[in-house]
Protein backbone atom coordinates (compact mmCIF):
# COMPACT_ATOMS: atom_id res chain seq x y z
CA UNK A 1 -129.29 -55.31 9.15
CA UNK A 2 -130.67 -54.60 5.50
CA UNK A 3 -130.49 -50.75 4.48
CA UNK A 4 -133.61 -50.77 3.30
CA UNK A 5 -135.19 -52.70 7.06
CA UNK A 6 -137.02 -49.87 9.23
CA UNK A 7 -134.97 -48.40 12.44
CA UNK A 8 -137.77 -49.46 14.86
CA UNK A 9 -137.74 -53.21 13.68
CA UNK A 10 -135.22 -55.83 14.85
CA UNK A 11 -132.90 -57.74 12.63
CA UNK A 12 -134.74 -60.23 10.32
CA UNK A 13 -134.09 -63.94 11.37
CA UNK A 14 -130.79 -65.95 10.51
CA UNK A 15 -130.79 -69.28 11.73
CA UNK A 16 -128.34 -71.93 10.72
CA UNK A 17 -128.96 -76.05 12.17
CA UNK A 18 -126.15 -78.28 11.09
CA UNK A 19 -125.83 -81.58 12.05
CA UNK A 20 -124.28 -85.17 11.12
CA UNK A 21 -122.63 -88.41 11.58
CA UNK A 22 -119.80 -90.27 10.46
CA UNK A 23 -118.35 -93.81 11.16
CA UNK A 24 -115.64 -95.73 9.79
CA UNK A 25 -113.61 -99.12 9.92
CA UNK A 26 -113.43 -102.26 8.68
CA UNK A 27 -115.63 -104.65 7.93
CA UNK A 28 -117.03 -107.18 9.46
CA UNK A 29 -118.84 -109.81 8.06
CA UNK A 30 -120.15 -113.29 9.72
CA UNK A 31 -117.85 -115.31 7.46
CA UNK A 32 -115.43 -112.52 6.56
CA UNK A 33 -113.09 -110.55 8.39
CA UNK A 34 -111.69 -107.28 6.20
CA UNK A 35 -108.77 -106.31 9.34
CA UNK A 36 -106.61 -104.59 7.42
CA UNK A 37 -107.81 -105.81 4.04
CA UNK A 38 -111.68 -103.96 3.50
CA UNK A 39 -113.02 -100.75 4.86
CA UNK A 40 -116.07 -98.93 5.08
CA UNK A 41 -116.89 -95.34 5.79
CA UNK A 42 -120.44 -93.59 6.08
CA UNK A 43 -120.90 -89.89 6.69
CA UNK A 44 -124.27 -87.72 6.72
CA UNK A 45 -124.93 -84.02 7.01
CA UNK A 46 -127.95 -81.99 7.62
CA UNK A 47 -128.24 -78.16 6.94
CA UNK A 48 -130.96 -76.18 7.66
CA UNK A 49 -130.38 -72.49 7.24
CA UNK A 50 -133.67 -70.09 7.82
CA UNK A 51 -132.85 -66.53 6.41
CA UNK A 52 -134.78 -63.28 6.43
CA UNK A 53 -135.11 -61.23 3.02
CA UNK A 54 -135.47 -57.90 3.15
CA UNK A 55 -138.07 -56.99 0.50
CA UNK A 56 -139.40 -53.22 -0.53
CA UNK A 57 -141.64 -53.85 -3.66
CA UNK A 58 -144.80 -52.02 -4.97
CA UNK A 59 -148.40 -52.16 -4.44
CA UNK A 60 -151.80 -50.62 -4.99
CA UNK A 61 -152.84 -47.44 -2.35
CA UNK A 62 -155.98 -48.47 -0.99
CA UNK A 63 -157.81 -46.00 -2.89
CA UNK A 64 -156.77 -47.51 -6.23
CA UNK A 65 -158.25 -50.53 -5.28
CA UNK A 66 -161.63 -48.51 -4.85
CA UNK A 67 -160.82 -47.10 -8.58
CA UNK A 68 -159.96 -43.58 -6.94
CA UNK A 69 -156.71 -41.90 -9.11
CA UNK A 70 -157.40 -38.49 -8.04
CA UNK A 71 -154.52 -36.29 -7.57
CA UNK A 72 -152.67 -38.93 -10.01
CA UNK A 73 -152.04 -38.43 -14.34
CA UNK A 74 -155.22 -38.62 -16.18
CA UNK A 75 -157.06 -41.98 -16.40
CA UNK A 76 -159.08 -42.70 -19.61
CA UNK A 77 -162.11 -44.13 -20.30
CA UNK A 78 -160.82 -46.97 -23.44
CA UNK A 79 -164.63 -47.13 -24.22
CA UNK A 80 -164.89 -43.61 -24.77
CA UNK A 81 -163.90 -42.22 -28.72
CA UNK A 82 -162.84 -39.79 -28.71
CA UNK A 83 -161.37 -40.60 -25.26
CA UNK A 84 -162.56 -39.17 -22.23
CA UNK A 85 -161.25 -39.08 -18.70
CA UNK A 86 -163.11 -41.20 -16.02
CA UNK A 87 -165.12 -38.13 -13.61
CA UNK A 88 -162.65 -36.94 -10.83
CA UNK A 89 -160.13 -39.51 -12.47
CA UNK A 90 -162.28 -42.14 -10.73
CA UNK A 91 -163.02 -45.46 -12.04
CA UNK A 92 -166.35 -46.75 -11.41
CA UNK A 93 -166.50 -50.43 -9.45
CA UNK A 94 -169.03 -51.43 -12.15
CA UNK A 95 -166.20 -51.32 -14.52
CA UNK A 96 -163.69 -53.70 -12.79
CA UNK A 97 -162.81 -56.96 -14.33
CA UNK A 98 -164.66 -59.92 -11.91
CA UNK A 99 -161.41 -61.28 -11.65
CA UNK A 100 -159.33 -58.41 -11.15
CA UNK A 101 -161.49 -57.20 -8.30
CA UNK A 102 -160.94 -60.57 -6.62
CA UNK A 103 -156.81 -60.61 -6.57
CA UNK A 104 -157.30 -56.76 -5.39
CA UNK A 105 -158.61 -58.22 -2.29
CA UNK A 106 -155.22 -60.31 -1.80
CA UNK A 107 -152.96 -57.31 -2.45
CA UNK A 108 -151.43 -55.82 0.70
CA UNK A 109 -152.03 -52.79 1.62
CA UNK A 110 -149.00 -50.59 1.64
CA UNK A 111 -146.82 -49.94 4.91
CA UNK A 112 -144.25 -47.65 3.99
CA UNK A 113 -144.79 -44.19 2.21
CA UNK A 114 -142.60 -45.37 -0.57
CA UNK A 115 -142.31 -42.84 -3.37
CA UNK A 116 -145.18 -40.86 -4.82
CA UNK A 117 -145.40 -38.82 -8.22
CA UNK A 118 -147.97 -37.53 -10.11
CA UNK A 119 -147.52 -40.68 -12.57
CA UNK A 120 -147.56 -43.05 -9.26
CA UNK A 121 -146.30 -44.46 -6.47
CA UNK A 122 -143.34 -47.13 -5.65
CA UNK A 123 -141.15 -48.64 -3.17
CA UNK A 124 -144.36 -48.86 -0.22
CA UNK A 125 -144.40 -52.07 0.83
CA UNK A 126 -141.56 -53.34 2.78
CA UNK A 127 -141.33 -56.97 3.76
CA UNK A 128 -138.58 -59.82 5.62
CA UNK A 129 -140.27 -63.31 5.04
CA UNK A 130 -137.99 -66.39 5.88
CA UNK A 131 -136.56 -67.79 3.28
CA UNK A 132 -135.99 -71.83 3.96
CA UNK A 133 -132.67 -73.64 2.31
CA UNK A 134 -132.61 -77.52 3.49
CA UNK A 135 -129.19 -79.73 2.00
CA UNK A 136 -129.13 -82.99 3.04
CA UNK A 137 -126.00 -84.92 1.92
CA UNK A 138 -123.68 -87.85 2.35
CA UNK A 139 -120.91 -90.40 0.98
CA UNK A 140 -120.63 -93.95 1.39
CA UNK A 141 -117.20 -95.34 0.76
CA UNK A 142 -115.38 -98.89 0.88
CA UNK A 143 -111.75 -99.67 0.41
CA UNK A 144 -110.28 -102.82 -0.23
CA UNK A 145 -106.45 -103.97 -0.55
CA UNK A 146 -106.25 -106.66 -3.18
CA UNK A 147 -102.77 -107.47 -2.43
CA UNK A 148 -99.89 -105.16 -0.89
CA UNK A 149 -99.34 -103.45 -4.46
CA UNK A 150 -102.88 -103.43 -5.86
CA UNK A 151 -106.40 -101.51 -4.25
CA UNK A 152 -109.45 -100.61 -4.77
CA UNK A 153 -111.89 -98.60 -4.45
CA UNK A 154 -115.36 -97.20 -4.60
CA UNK A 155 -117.41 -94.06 -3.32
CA UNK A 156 -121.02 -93.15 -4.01
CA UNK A 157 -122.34 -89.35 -2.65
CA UNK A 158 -125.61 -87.62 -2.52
CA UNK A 159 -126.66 -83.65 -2.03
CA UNK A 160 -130.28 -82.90 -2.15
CA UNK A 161 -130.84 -79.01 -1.55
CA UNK A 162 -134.19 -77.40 -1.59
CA UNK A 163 -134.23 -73.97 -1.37
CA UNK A 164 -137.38 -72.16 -1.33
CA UNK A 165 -136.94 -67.65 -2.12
CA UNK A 166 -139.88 -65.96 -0.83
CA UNK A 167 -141.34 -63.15 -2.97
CA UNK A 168 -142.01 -59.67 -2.50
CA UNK A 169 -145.31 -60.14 -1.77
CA UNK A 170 -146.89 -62.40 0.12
CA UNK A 171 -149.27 -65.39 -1.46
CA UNK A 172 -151.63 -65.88 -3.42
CA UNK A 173 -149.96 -63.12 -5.16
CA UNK A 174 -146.54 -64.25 -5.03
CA UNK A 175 -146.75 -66.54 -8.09
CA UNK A 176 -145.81 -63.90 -10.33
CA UNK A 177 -142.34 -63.23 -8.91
CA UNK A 178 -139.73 -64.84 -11.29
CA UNK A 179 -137.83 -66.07 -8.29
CA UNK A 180 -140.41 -67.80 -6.26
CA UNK A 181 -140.88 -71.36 -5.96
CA UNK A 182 -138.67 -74.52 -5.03
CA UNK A 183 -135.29 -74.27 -6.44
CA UNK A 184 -134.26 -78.03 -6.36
CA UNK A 185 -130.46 -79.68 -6.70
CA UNK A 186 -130.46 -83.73 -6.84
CA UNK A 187 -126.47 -84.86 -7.50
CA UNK A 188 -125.19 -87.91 -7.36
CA UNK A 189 -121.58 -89.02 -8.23
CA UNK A 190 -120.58 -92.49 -7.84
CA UNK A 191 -116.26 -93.06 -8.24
CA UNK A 192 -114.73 -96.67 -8.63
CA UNK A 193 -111.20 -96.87 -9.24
């Protein structure tokens, strides 16, 4: 359990799903026997792991939403010269950006007490969202003895992995986190020798 995970909560989730084939031998051909001459092998593995972050980020009290700083530093009026502060340190819905007011109404509300100062607050919103990690991979192989001194042969693998971190805070909202998004890895290595 994460430090930072309350006492009352249980464990965020860990789940790991692995699974695969393999099969092997020679090949076998209508018109061409490779017994002890040409060889095949296929494998494939799955991996899905599910793993809960433990998040404790920052967001707007409720009352900041609403415009209310009271018992917070100073807030000034920019259209104001010389500058004056907003009445009770409260600023006035009128004066909200359209926009602004509309990704206010996505934030969270906090559900920790976090840290609180006179210059603000922190560390109040604690989250464990699942973060999803899917690798699919596999080889393909054939073998073939040319003569008793000489062989050959050639391999081809694949790994796809798409792993997916959650952010701090949930969506919309989340797009601003640095690590959000699909983290992809596409390899392939093909071998003849």
């Amino acid at each position: 359990k994460n430090f930072f995970d309350p006492p009352d909560s249980p464990i965020p989730a860990y789940k790991l799903n692995q699974f695969g084939a393999a099969v092997g031998g020679p090949v076998e051909l209508p018109k061409y026997s490779g017994k002890n001459r040409t060889f095949f092998f296929v494998d494939y593995q799955g991996t899905r792991i599910r793993t809960g972050q433990t998040f404790l980020a920052t967001v707007a009290p409720a009352p900041w939403k609403a415009g209310d700083f009271s018992g917070f530093n100073t807030i000034f009026d920019p259209d104001t010269n010389p500058r004056q502060p907003f009445p009770g340190n409260r600023i006035p819905a009128s004066r909200f950006d359209p926009v602004a007011a509309k990704l206010l109404q996505w934030m969270p509300n906090p559900n920790t007490a976090g840290s609180i100062s006179p210059a603000g607050v922190s560390r109040n919103y604690l989250t464990n969202p699942i973060e999803p990690n899917n690798t699919d991979q596999g080889d393909v192989r054939v073998d073939h003895k040319i003569a008793n001194s000489d062989s050959i042969f050639a391999r081809f693998s694949m790994s796809d992995q798409t792993l997916t971190p959650p952010s701090p805070i949930p969506p919309p909202l989340s797009g601003a986190a640095f690590s959000s998004g699909d983290w992809l890895n596409h390899t392939r290595t093909a071998v003849v020798s």
